[in-house]
PDB file of N, CA and C in Angstrom:
ATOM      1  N   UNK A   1    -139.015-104.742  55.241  1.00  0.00           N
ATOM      2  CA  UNK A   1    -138.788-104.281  56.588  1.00  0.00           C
ATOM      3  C   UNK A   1    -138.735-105.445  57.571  1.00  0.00           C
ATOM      4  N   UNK A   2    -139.603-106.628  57.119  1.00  0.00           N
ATOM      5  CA  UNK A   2    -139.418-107.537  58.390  1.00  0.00           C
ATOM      6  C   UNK A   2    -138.231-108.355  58.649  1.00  0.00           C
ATOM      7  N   UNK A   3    -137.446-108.271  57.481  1.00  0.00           N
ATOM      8  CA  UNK A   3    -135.595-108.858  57.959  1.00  0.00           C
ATOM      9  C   UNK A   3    -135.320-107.834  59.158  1.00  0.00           C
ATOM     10  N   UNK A   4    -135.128-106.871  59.040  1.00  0.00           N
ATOM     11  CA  UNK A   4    -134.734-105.536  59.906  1.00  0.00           C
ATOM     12  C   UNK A   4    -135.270-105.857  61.397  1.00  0.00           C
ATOM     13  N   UNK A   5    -136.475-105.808  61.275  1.00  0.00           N
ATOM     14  CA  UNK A   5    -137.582-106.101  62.539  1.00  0.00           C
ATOM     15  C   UNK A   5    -137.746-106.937  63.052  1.00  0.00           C
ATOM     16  N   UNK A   6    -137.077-108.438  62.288  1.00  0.00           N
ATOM     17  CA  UNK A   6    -136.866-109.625  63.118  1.00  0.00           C
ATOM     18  C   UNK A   6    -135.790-109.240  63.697  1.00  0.00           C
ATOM     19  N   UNK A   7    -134.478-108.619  63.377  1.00  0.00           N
ATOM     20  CA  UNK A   7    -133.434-108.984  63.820  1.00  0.00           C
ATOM     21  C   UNK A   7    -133.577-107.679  64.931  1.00  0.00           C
ATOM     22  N   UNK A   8    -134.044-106.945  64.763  1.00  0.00           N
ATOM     23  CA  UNK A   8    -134.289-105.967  66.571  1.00  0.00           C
ATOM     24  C   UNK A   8    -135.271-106.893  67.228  1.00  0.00           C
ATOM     25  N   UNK A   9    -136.314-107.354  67.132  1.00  0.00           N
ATOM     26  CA  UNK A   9    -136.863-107.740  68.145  1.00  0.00           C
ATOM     27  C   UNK A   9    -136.064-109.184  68.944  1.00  0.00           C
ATOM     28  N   UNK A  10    -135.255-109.890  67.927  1.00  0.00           N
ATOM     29  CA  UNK A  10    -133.950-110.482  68.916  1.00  0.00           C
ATOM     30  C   UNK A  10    -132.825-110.263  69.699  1.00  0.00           C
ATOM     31  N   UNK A  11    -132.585-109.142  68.935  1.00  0.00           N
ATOM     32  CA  UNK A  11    -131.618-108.155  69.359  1.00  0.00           C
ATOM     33  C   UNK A  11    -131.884-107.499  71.410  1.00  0.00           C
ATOM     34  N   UNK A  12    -133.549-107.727  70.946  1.00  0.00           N
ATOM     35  CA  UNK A  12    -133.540-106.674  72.138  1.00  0.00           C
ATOM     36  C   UNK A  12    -134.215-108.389  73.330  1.00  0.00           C
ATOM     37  N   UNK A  13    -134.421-109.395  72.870  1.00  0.00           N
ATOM     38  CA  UNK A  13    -135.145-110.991  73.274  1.00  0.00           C
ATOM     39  C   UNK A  13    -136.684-110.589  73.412  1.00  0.00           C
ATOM     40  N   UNK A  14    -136.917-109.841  72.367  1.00  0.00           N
ATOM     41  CA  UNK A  14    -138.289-109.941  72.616  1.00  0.00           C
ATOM     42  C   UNK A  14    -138.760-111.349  71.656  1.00  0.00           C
ATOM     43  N   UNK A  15    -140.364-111.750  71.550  1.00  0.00           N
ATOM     44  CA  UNK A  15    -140.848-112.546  71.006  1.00  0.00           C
ATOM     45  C   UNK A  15    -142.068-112.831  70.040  1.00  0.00           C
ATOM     46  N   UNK A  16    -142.097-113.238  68.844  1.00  0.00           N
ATOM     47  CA  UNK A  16    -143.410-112.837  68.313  1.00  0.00           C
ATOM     48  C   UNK A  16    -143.379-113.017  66.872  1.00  0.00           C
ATOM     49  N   UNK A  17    -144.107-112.439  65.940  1.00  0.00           N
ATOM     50  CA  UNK A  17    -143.604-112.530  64.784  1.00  0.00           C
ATOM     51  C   UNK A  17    -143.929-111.194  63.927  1.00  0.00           C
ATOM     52  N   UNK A  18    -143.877-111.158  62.671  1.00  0.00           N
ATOM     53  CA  UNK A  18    -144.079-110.205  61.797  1.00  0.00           C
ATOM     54  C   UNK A  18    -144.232-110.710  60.294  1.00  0.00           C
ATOM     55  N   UNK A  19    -144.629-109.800  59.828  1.00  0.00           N
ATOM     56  CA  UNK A  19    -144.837-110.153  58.053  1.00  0.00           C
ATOM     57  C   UNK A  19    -145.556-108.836  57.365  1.00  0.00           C
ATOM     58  N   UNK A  20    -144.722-108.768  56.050  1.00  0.00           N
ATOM     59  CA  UNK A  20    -145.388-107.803  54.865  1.00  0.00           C
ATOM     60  C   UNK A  20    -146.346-108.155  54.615  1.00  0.00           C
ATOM     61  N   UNK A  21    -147.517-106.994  54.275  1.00  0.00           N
ATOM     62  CA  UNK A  21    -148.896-107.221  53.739  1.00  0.00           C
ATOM     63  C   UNK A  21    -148.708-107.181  52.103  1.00  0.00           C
ATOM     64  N   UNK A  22    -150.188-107.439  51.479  1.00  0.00           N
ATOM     65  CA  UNK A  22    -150.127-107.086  50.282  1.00  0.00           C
ATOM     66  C   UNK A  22    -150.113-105.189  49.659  1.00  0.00           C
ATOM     67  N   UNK A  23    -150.571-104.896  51.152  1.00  0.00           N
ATOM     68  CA  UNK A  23    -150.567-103.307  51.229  1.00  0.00           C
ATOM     69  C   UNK A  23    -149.610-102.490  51.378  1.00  0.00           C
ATOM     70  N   UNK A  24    -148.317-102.797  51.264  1.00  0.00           N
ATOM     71  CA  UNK A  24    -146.890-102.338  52.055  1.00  0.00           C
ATOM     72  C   UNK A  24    -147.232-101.727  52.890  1.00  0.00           C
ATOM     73  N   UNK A  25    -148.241-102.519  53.913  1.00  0.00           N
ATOM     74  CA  UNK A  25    -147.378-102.681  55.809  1.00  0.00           C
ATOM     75  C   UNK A  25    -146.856-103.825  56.001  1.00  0.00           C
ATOM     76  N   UNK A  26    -146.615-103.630  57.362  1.00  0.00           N
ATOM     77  CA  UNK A  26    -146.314-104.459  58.141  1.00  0.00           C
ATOM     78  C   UNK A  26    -147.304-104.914  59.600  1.00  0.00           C
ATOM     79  N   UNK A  27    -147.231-105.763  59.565  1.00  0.00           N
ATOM     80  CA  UNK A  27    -148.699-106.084  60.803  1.00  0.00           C
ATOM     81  C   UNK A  27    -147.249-107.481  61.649  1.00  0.00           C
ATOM     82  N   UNK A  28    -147.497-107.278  62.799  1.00  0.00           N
ATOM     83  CA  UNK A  28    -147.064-108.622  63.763  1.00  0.00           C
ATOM     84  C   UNK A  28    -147.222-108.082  65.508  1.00  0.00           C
ATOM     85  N   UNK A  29    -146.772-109.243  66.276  1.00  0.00           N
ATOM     86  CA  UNK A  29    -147.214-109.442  67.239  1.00  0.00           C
ATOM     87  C   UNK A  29    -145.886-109.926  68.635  1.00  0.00           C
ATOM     88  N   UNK A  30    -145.867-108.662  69.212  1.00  0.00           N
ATOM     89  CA  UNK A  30    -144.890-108.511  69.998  1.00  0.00           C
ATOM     90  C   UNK A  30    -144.792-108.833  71.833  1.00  0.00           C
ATOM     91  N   UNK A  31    -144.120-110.049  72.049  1.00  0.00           N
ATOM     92  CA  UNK A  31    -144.005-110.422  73.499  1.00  0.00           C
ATOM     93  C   UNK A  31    -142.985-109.561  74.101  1.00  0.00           C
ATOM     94  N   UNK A  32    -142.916-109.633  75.496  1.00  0.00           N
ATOM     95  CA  UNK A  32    -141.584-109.595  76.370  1.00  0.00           C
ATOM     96  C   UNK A  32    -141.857-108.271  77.551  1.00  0.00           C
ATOM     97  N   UNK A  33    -141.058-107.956  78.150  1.00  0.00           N
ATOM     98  CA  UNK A  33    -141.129-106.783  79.244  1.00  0.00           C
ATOM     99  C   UNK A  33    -141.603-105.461  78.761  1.00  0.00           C
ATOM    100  N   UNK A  34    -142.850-105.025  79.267  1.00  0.00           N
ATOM    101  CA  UNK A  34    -143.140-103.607  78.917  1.00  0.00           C
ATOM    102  C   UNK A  34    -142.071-102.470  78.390  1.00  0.00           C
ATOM    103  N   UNK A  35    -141.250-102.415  79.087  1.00  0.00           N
ATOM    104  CA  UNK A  35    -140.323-101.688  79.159  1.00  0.00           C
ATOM    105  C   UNK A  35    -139.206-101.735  77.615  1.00  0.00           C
ATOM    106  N   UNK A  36    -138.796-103.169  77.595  1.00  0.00           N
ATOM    107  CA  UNK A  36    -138.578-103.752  76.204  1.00  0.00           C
ATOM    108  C   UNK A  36    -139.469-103.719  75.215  1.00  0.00           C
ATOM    109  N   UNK A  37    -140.587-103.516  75.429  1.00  0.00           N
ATOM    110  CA  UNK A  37    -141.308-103.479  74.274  1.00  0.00           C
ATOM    111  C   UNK A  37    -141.733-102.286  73.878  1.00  0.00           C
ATOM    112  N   UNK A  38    -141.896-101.505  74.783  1.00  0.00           N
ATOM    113  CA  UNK A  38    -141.940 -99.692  74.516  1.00  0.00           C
ATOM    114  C   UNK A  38    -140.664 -99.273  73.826  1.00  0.00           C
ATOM    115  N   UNK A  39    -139.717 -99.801  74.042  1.00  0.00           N
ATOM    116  CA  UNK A  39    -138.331 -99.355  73.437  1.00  0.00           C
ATOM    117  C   UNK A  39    -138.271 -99.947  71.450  1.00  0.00           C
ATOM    118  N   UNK A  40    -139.541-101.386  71.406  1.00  0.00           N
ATOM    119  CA  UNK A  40    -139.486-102.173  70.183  1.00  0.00           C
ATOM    120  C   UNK A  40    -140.522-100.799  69.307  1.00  0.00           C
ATOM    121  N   UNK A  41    -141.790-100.879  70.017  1.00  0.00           N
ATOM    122  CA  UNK A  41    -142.211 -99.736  69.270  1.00  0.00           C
ATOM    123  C   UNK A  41    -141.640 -98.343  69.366  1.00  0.00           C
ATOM    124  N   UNK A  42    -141.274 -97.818  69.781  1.00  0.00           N
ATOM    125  CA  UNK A  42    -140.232 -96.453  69.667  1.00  0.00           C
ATOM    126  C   UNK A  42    -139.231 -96.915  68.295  1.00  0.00           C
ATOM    127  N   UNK A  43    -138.791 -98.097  68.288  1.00  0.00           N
ATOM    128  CA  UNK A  43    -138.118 -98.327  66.783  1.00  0.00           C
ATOM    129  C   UNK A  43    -138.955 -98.090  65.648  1.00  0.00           C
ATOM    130  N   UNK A  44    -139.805 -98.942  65.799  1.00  0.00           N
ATOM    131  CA  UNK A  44    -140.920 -99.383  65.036  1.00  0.00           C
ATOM    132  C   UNK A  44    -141.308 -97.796  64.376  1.00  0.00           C
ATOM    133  N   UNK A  45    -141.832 -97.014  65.229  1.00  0.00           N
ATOM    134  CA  UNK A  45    -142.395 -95.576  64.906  1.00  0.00           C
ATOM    135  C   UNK A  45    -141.221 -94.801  64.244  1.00  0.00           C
ATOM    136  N   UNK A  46    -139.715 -95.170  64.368  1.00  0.00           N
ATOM    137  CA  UNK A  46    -138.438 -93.979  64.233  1.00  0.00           C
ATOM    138  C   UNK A  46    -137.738 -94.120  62.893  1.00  0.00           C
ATOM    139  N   UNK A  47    -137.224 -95.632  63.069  1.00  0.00           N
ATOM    140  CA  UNK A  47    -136.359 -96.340  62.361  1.00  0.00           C
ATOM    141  C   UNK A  47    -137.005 -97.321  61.712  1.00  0.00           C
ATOM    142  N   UNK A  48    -137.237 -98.521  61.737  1.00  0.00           N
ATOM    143  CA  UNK A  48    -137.325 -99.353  60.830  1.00  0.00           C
ATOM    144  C   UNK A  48    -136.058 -99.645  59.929  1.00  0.00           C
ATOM    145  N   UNK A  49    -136.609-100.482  59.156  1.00  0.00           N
ATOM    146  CA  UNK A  49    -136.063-100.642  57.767  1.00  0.00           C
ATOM    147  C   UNK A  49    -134.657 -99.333  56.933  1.00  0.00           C
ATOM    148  N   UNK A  50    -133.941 -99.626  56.897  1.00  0.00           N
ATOM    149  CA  UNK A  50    -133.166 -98.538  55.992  1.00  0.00           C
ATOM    150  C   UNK A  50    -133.582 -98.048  55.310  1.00  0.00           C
ATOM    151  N   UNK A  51    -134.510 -98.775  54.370  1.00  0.00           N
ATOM    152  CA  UNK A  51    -135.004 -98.927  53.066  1.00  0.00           C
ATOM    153  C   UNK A  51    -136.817 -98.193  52.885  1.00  0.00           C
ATOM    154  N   UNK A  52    -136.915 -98.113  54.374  1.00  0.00           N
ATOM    155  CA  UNK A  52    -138.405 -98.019  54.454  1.00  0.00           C
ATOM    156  C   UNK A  52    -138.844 -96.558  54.624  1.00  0.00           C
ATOM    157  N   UNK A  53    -140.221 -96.205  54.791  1.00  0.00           N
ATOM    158  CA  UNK A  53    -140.567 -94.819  54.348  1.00  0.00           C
ATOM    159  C   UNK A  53    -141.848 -95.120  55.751  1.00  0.00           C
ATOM    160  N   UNK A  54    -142.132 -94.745  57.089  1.00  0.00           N
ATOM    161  CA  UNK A  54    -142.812 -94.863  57.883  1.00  0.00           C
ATOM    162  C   UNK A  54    -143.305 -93.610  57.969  1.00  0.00           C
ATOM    163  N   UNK A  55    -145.215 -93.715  57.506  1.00  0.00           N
ATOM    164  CA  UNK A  55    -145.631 -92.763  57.342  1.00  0.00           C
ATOM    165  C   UNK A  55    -146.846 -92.643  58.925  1.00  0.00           C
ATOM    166  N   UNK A  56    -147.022 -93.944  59.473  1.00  0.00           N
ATOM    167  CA  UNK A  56    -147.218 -94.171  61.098  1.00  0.00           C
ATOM    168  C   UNK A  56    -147.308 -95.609  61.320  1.00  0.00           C
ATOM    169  N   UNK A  57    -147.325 -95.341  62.799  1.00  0.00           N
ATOM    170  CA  UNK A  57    -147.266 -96.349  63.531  1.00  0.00           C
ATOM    171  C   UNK A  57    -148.422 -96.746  64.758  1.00  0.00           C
ATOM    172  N   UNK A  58    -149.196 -97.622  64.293  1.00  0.00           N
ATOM    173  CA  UNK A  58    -150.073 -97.770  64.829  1.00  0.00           C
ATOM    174  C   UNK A  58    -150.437 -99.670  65.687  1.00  0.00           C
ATOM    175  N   UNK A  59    -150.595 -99.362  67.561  1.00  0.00           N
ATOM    176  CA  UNK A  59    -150.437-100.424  68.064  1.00  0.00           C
ATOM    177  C   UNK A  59    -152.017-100.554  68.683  1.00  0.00           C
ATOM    178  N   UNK A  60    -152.402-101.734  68.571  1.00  0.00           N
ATOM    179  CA  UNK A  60    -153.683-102.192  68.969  1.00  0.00           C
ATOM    180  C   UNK A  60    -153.494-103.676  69.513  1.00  0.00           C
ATOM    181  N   UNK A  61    -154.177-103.791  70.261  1.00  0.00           N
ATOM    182  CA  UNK A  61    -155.004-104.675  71.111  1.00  0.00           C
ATOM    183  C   UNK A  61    -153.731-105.335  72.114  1.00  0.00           C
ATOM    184  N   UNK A  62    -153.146-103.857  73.046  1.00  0.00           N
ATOM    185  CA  UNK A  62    -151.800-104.718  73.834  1.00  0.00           C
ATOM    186  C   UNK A  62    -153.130-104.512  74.915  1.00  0.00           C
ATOM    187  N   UNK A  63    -152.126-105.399  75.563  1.00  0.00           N
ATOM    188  CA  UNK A  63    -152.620-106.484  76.986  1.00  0.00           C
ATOM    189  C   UNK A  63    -151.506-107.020  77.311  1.00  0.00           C
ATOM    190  N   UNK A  64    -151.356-107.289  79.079  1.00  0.00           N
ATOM    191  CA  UNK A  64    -150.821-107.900  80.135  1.00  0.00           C
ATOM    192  C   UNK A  64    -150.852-108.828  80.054  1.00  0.00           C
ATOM    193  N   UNK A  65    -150.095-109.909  79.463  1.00  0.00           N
ATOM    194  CA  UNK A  65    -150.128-111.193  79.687  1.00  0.00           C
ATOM    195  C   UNK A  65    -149.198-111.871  80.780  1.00  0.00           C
ATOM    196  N   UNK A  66    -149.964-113.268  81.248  1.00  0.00           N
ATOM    197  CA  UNK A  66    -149.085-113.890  82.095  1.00  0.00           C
ATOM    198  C   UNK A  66    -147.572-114.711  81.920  1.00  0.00           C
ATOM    199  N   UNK A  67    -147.552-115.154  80.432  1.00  0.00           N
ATOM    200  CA  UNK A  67    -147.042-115.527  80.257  1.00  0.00           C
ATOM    201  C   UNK A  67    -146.430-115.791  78.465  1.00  0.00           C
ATOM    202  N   UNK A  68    -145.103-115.681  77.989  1.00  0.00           N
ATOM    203  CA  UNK A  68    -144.972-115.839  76.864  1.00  0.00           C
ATOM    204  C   UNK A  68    -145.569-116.928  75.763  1.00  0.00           C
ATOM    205  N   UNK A  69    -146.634-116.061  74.217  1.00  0.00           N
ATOM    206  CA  UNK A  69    -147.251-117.613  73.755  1.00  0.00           C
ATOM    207  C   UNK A  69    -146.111-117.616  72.560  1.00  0.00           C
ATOM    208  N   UNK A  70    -144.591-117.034  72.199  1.00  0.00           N
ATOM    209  CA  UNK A  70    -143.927-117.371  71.436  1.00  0.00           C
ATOM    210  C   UNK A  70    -142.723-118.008  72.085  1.00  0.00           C
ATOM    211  N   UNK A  71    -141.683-118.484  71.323  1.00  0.00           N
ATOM    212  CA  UNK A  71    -140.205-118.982  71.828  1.00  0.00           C
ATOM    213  C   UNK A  71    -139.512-118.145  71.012  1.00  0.00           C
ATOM    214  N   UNK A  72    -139.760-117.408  69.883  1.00  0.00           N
ATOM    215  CA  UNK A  72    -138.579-117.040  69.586  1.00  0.00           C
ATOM    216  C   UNK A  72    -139.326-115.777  68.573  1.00  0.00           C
ATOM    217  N   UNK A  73    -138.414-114.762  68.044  1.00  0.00           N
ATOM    218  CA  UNK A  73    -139.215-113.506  66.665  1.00  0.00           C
ATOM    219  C   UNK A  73    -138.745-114.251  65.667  1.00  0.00           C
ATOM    220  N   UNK A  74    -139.719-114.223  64.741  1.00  0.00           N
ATOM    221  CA  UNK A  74    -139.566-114.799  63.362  1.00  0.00           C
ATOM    222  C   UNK A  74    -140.439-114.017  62.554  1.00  0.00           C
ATOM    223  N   UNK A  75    -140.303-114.322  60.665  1.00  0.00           N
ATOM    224  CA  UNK A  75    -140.962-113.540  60.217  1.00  0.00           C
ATOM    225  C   UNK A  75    -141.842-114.391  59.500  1.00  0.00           C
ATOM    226  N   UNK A  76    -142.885-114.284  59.225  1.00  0.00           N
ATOM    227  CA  UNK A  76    -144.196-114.732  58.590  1.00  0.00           C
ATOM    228  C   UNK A  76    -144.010-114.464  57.126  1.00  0.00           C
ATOM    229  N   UNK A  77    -144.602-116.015  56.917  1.00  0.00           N
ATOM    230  CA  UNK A  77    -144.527-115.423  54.892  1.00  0.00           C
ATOM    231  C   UNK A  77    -145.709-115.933  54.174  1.00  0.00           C
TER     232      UNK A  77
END
């Protein structure tokens, strides 16, 4: 899923990263405009992956930040 999920969260300029667990999730960490990023998780929860089977979607520890700590979405390995 995280080929898929890198390429929306550029798609949409958000920032951050992602990576498969050993558990088949996915865990990462999403910058950019509220508004853009409510639209990243609304994917996240709908769509995903072609390939993938999303049984939920679960977001923890957002916060207001001042300022972006990524430059670009990438995926973690």
């Amino acid at each position: 899923m995280c080929k898929y999920t890198e390429e929306q969260g550029r798609k949409l300029k958000l920032v951050g990263w992602v990576k498969n667990t050993p558990r088949d999730t996915v865990v990462g960490q999403v910058q950019g405009p509220k508004e853009i990023v409510e639209i990243m998780k609304n994917w996240l929860r709908t769509v995903g992956s072609p390939m993938s089977s999303i049984d939920k979607a679960v977001f923890t520890n957002e916060k207001q930040i001042t300022s972006l700590e990524f430059t670009n979405f990438t995926t973690k390995y």
